[in-house]
N, C-alpha and C. Protein backbone atom coordinates (compact mmCIF):
# COMPACT_ATOMS: atom_id res chain seq x y z
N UNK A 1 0.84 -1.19 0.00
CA UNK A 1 0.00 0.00 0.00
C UNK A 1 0.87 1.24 0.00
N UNK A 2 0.32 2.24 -0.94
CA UNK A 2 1.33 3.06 -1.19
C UNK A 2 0.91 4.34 0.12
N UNK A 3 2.04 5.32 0.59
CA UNK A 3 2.05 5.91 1.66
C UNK A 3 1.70 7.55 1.35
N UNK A 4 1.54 7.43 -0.30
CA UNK A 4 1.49 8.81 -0.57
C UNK A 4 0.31 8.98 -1.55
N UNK A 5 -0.25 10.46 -1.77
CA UNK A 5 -1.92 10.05 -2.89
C UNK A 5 -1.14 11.58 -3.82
N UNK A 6 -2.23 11.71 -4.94
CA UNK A 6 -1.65 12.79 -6.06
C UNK A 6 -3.33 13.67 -6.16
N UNK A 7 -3.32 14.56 -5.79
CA UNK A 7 -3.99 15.75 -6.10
C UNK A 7 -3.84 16.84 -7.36
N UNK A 8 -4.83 17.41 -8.10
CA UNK A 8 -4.42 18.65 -8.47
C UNK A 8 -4.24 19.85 -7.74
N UNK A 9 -3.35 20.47 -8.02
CA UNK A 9 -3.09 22.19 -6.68
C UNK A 9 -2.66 23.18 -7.67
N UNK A 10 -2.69 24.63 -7.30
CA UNK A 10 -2.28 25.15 -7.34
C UNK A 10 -0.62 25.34 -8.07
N UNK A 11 -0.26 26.41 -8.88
CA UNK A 11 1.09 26.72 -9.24
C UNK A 11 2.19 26.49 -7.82
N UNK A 12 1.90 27.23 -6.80
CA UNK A 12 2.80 27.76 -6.09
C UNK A 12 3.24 26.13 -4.95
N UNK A 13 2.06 25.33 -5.04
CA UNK A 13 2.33 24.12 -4.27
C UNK A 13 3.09 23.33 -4.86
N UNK A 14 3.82 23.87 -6.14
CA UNK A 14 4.79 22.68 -6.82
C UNK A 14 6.32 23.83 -6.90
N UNK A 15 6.22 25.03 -6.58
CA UNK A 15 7.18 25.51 -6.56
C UNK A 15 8.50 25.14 -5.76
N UNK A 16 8.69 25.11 -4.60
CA UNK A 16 9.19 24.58 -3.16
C UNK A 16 10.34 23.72 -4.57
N UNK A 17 9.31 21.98 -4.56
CA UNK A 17 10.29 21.02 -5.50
C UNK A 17 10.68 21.46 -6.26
N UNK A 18 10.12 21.85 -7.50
CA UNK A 18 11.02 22.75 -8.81
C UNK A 18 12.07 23.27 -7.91
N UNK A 19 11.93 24.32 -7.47
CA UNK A 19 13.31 24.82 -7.39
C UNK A 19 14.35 24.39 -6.39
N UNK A 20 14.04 23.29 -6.02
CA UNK A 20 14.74 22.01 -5.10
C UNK A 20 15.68 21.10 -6.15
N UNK A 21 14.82 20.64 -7.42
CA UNK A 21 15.06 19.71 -8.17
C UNK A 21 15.84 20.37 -9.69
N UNK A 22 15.28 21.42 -10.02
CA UNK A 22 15.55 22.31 -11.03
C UNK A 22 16.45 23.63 -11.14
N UNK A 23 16.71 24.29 -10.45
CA UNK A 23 17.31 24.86 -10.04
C UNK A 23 18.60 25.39 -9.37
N UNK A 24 19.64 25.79 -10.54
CA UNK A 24 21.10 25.40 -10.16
C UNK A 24 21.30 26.54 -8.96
N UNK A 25 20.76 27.61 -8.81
CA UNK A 25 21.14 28.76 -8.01
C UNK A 25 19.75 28.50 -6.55
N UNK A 26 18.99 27.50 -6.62
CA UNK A 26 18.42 27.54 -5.62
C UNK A 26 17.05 28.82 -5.52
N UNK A 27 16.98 29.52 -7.04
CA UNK A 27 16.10 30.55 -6.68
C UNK A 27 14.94 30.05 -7.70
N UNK A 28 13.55 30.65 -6.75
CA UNK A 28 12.59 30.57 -7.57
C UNK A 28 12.08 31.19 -9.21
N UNK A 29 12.92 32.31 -9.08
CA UNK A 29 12.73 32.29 -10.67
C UNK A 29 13.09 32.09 -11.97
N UNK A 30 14.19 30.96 -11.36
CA UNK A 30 14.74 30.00 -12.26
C UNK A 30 13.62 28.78 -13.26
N UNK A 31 12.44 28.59 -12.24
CA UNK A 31 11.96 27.99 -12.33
C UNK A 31 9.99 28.17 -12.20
N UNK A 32 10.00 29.46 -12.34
CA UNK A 32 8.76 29.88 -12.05
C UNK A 32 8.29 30.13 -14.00
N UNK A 33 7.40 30.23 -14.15
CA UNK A 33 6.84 29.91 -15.82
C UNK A 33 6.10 31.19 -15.58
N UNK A 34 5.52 31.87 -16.96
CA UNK A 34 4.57 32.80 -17.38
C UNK A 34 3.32 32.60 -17.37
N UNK A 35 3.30 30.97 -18.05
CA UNK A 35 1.98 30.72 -17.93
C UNK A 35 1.46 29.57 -16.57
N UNK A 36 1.96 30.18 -15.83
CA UNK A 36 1.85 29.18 -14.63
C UNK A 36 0.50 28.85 -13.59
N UNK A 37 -0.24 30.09 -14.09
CA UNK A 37 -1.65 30.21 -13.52
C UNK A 37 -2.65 29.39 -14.09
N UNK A 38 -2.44 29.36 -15.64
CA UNK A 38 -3.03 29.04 -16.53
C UNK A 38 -2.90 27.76 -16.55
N UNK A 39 -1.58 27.18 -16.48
CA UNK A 39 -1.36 25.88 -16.33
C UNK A 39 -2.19 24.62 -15.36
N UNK A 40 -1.90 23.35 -16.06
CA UNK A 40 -2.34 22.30 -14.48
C UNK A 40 -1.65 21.48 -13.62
N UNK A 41 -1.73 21.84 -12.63
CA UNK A 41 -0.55 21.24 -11.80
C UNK A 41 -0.84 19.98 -10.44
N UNK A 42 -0.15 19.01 -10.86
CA UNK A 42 -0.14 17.43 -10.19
C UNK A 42 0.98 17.42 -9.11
N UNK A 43 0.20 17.21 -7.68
CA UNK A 43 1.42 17.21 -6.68
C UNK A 43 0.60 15.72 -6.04
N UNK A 44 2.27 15.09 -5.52
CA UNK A 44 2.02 13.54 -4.88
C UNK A 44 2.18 13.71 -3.64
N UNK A 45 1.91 13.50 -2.67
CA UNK A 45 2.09 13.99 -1.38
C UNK A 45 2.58 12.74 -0.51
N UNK A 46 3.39 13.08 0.66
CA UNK A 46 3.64 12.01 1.65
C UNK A 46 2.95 12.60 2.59
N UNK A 47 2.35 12.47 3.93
CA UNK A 47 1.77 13.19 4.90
C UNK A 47 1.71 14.13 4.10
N UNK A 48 1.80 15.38 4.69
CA UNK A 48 1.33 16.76 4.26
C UNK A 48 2.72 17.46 3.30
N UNK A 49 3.67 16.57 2.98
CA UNK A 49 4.59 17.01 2.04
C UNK A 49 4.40 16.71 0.57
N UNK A 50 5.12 18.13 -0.67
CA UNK A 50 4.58 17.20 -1.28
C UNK A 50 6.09 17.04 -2.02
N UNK A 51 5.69 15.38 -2.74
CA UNK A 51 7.23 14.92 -3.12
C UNK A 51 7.05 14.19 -4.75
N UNK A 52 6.42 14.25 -4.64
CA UNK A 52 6.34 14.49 -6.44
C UNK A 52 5.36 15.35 -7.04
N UNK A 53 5.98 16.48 -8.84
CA UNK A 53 4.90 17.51 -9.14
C UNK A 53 4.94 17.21 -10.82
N UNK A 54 4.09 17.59 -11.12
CA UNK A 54 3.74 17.42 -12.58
C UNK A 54 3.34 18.44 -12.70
N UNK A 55 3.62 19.03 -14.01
CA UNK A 55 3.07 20.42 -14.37
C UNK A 55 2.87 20.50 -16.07
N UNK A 56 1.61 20.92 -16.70
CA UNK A 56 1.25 20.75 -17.83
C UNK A 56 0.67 21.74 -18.60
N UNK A 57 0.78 22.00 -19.93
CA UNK A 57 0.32 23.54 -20.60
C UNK A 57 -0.91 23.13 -21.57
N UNK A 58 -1.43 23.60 -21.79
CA UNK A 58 -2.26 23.27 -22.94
C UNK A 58 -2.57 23.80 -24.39
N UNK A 59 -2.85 23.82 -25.43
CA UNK A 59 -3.06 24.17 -26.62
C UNK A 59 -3.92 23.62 -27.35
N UNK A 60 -5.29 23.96 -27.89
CA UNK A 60 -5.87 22.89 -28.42
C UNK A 60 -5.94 21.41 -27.54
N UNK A 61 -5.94 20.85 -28.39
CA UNK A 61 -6.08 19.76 -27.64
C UNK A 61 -4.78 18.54 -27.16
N UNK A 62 -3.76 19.38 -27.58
CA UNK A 62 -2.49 19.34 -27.06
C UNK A 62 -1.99 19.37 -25.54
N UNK A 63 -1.34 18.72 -25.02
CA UNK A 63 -0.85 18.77 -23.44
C UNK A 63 0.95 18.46 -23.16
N UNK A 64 1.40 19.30 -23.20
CA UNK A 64 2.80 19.00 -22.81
C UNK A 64 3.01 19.72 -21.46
N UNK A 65 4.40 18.33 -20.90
CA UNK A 65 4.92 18.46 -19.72
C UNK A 65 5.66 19.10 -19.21
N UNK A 66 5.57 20.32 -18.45
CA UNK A 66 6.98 21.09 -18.51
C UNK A 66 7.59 20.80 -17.56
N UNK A 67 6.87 20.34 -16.61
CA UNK A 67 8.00 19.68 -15.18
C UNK A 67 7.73 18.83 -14.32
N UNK A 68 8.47 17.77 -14.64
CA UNK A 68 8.13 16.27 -13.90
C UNK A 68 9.30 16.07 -13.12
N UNK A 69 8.92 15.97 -11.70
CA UNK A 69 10.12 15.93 -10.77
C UNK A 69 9.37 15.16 -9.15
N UNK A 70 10.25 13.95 -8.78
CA UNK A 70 10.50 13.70 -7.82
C UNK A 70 11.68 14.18 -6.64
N UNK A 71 10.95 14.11 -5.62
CA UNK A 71 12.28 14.59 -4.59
C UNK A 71 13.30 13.24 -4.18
N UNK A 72 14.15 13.14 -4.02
CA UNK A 72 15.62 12.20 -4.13
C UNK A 72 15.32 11.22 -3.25
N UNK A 73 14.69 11.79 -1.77
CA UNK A 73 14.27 10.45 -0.98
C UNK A 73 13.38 9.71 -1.49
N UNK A 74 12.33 9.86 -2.29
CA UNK A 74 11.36 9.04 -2.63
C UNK A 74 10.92 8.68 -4.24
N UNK A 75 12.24 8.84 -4.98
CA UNK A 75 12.52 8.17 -6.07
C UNK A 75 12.50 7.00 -6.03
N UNK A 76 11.97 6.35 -7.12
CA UNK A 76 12.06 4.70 -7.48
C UNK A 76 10.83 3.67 -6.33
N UNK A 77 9.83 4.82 -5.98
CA UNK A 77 8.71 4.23 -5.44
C UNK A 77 7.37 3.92 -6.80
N UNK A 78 7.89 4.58 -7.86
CA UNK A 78 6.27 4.72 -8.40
C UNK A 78 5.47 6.32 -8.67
N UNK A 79 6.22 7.07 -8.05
CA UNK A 79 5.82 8.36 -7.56
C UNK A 79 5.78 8.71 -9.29
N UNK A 80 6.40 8.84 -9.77
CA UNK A 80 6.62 9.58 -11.15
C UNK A 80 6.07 8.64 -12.73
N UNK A 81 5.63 7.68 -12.15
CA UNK A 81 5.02 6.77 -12.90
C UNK A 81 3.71 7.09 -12.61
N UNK A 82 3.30 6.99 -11.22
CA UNK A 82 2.16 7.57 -11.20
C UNK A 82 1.48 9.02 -11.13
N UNK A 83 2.33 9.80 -11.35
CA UNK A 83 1.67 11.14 -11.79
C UNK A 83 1.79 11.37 -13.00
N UNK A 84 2.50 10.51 -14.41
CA UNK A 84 2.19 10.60 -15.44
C UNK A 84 0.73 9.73 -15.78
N UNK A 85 0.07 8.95 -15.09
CA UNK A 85 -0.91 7.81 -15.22
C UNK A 85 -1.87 8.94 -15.36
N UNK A 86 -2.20 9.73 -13.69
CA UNK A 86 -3.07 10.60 -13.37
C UNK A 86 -2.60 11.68 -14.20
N UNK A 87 -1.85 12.30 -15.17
CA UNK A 87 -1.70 13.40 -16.46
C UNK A 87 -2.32 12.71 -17.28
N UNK A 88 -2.51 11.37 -17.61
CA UNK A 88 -2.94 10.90 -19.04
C UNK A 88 -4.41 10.99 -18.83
N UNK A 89 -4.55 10.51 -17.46
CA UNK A 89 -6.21 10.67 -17.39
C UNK A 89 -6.98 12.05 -17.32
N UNK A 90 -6.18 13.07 -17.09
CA UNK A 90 -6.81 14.11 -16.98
C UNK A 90 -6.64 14.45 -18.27
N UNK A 91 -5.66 14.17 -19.12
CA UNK A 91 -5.27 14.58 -20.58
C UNK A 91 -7.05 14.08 -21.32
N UNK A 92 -7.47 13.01 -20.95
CA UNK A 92 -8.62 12.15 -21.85
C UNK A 92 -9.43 12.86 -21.32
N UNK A 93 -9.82 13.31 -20.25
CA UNK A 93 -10.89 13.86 -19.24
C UNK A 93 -11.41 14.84 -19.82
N UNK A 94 -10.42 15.39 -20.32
CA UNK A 94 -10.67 17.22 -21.16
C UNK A 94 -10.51 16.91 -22.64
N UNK A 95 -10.32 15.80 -23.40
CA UNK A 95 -10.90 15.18 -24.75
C UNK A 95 -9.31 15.70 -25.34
N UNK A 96 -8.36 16.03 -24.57
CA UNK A 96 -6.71 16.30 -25.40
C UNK A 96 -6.69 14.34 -26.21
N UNK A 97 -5.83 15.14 -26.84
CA UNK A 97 -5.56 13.60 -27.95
C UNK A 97 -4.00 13.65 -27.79
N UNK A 98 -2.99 14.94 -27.31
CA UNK A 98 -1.69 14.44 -27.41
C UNK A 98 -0.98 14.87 -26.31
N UNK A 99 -0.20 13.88 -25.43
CA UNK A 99 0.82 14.66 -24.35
C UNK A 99 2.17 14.18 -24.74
N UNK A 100 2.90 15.37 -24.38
CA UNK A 100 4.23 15.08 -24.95
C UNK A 100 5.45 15.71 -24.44
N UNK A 101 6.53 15.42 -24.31
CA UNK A 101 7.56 16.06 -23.02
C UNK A 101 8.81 16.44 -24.24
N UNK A 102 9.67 17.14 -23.91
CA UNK A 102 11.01 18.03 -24.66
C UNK A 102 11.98 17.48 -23.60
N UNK A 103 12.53 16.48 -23.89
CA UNK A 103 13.57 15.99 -22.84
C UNK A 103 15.01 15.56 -23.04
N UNK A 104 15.86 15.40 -22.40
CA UNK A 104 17.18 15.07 -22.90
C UNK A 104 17.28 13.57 -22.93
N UNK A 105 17.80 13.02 -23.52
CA UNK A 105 18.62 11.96 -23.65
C UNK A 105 18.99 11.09 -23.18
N UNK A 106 19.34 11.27 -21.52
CA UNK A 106 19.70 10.95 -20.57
C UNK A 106 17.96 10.63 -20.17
N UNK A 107 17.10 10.93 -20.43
CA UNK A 107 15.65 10.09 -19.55
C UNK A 107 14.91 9.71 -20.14
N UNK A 108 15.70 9.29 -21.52
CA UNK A 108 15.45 8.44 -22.51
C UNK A 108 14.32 7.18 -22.00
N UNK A 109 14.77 6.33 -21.13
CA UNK A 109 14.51 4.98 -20.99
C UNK A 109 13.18 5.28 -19.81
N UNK A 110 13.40 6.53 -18.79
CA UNK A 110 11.98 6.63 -18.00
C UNK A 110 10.69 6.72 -19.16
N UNK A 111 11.02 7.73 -20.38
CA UNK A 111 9.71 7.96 -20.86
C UNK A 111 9.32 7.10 -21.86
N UNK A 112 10.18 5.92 -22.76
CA UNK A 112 9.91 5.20 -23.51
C UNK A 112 9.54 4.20 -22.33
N UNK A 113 9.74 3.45 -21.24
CA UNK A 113 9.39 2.65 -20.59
C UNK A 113 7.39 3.08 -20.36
N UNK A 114 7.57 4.45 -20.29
CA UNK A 114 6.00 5.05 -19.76
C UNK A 114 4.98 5.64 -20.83
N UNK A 115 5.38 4.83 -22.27
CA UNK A 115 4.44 4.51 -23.20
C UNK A 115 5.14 6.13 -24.38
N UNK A 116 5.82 6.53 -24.00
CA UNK A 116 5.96 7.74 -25.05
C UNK A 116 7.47 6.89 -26.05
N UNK A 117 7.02 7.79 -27.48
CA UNK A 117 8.42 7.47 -28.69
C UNK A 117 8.44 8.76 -29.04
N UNK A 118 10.06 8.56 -29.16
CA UNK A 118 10.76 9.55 -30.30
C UNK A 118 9.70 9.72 -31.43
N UNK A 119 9.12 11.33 -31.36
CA UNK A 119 8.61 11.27 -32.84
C UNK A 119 9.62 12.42 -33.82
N UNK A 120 9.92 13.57 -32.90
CA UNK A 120 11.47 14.36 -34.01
C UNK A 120 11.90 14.86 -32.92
N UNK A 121 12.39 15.65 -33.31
CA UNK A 121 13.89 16.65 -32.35
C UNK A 121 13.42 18.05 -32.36
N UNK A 122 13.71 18.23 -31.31
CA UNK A 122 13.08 19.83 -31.18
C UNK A 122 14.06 20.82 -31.51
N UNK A 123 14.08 21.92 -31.48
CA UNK A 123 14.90 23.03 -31.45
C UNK A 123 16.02 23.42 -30.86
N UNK A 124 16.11 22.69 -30.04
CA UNK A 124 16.67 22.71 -28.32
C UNK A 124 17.91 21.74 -28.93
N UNK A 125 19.13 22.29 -28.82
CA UNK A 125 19.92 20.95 -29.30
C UNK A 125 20.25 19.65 -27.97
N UNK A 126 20.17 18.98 -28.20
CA UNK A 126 20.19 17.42 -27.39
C UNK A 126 18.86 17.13 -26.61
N UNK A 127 17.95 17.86 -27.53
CA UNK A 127 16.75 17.96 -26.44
C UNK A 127 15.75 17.33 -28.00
N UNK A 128 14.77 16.16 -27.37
CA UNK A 128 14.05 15.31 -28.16
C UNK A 128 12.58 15.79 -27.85
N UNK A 129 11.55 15.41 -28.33
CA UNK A 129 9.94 15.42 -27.95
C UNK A 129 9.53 13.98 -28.31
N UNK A 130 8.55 13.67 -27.17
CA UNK A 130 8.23 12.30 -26.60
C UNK A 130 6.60 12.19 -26.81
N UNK A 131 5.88 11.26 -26.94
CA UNK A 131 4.70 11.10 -27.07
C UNK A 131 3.80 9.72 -27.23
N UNK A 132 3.24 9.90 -26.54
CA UNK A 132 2.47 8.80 -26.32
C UNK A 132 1.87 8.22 -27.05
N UNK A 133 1.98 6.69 -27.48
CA UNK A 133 1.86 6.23 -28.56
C UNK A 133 0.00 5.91 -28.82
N UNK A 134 -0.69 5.38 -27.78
CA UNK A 134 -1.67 5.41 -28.07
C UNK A 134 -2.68 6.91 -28.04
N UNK A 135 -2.24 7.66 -27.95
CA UNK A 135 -2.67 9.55 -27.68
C UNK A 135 -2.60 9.66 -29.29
N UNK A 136 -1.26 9.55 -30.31
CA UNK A 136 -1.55 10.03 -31.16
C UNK A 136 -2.22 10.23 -31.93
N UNK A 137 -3.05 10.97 -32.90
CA UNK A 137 -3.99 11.50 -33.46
C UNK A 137 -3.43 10.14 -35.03
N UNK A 138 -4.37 9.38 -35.54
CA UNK A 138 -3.79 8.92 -36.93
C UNK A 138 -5.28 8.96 -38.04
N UNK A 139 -4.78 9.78 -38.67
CA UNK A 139 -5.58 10.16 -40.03
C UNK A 139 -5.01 9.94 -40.75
């Protein structure tokens, strides 16, 4: 039985981790977004902490991830597996057809293990876009 549950919250309840996890200078506006109000945001909680956050933008019926982060003690529980589960379902909930992450290289094997493929290369050099294979739209 798992010791922790995943809510939607607020921008500012996923800030704390971001700039725990993201953040080379330790400051929040390294890691604070524009559209962050607008956005939807997935926090996993242990007691009243929270230790894993998901954070997602929308477009049409488009959904990409801008920040998926566990905290270090409670990596390799499930935590980040399961707040992409609860993104996909909220992705279907609101009738989106595609979620998709801009990621490096190096977390290659988390997001192909969690149903997303290489579909091209983004802009970003060493930086790929990921997507979920049954999400995609095929006409």
């Amino acid at each position: 039985m798992t010791k922790w549950y995943i809510e939607q919250v607020f921008a500012a309840r996923t800030w704390k981790l971001r700039k725990e996890v993201f953040s080379s200078k330790g400051q929040l506006a390294e890691v604070m977004l524009d559209e962050d109000f607008e956005a939807s945001h997935f926090a996993a909680y242990h007691e009243n902490d929270v230790v894993g956050i998901l954070t997602l933008r929308h477009s049409d019926d488009e959904y990409e991830i801008l920040y998926l982060a566990v905290h270090p003690d409670f990596r390799m529980q499930g935590i980040g597996c399961a707040l992409l589960r609860y993104a996909r379902q909220f992705v279907k909930t609101f009738d989106g057809h595609c979620l998709f992450v801009r990621t490096s290289l190096q977390d290659h094997y988390f997001w192909t293990h969690n149903g997303f493929v290489l579909v091209e290369e983004s802009d970003r050099i060493g930086r790929f876009i990921y997507n979920l294979e049954e999400d995609i739209i095929s006409q």
